[in-house]
Protein backbone atom coordinates (compact mmCIF):
# COMPACT_ATOMS: atom_id res chain seq x y z
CA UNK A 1 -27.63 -34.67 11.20
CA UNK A 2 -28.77 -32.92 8.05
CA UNK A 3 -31.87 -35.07 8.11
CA UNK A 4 -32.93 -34.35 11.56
CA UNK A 5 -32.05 -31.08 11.18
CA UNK A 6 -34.54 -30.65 8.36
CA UNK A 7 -37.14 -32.89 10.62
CA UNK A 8 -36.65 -30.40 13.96
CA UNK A 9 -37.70 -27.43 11.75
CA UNK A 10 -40.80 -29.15 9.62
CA UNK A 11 -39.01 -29.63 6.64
CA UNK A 12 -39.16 -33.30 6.19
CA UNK A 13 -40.63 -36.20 8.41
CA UNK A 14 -38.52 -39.58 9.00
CA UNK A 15 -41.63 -41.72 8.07
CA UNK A 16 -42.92 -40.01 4.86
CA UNK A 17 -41.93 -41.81 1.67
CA UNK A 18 -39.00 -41.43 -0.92
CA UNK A 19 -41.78 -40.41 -3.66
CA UNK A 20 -42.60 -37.12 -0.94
CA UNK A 21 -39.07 -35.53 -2.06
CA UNK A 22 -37.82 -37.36 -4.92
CA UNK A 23 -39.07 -37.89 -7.98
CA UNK A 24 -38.62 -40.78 -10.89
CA UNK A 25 -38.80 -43.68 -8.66
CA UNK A 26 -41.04 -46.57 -9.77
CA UNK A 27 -43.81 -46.76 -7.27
CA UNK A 28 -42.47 -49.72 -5.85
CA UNK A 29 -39.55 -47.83 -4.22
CA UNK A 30 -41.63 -44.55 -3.80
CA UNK A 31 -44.50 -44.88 -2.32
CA UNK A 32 -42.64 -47.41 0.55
CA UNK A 33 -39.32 -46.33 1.73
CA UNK A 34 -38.86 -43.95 4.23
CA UNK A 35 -36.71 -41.78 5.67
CA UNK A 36 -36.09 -43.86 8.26
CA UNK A 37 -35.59 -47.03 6.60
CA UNK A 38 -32.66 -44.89 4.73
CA UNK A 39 -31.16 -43.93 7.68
CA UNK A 40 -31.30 -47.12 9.71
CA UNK A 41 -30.13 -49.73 6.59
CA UNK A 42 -33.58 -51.33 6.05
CA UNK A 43 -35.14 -49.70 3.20
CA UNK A 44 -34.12 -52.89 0.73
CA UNK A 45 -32.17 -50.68 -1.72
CA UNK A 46 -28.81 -52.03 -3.20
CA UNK A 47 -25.46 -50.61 -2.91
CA UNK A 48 -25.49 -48.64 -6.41
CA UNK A 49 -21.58 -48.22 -6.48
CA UNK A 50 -21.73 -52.04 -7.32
CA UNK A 51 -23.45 -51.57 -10.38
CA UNK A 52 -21.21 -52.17 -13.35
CA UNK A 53 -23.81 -49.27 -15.02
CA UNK A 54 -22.47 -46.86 -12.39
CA UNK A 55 -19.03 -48.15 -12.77
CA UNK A 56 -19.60 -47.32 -16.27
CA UNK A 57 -20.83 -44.20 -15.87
CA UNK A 58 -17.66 -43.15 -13.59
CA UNK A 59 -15.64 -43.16 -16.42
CA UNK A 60 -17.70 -40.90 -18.32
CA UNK A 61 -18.82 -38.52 -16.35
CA UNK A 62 -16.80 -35.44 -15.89
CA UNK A 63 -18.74 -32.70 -13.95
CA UNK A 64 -20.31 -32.60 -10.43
CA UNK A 65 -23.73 -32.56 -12.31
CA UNK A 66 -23.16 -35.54 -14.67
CA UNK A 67 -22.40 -37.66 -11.50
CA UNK A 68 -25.00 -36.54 -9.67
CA UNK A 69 -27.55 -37.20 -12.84
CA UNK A 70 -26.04 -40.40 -13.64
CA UNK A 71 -25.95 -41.83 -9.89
CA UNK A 72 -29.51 -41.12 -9.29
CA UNK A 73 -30.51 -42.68 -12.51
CA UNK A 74 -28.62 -45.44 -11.88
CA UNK A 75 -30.34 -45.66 -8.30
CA UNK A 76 -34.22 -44.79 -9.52
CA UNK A 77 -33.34 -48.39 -12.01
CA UNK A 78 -32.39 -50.32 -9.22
CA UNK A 79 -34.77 -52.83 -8.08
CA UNK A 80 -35.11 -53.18 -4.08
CA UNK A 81 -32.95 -55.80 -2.84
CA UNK A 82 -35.85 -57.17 -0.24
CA UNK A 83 -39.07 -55.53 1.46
CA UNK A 84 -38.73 -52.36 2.98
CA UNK A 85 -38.75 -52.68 7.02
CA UNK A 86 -38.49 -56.39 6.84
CA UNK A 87 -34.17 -57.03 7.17
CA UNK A 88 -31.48 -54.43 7.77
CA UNK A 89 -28.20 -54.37 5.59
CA UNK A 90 -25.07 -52.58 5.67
CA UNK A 91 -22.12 -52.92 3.67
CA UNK A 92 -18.54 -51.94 5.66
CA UNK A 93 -16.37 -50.21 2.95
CA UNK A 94 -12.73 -49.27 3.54
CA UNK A 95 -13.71 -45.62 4.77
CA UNK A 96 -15.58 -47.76 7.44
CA UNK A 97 -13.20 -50.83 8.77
CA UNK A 98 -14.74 -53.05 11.40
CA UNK A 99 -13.08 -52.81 14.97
């Protein structure tokens, strides 16, 4: 909702690219996911809170900030999984059990 929220009032646009808000990711990631391939599973980007470096970094990390800093550099390392657009994936977690 926050998305289109920011889309209804010009903020952001479902079909620009990562690199158009974020910075530090390798061009690779920036310059082809979306918006929309975020919100819809198919942007090719891993699950990061299956890296053992994030696991790692759980344990150290003791502010709000830290995990926010640490979680994003873990995710700007993370090479895409498969082409953006091309598959969709979505991993169920326990907040999430399949009915």
């Amino acid at each position: 909702m926050a998305v289109a929220h920011l889309v209804q009032r010009g903020k952001a646009a479902f079909h620009a690219t990562l690199g158009t808000y974020l910075d530090g990711f390798p061009p690779e990631i920036a310059d082809t996911v979306t918006a929309h391939h975020l919100l819809i599973h198919t942007s090719g980007m891993g699950d990061y809170s299956e890296s053992p470096e994030f696991r790692e970094g759980q344990k150290r990390w003791k502010t709000a900030a830290e995990v926010m800093d640490g979680g994003m550099a873990v995710i700007r390392r993370s090479p895409l999984r498969f082409t953006p657009g091309t598959r969709h994936e979505y991993k169920e977690g326990p907040a999430f059990p399949r009915r």
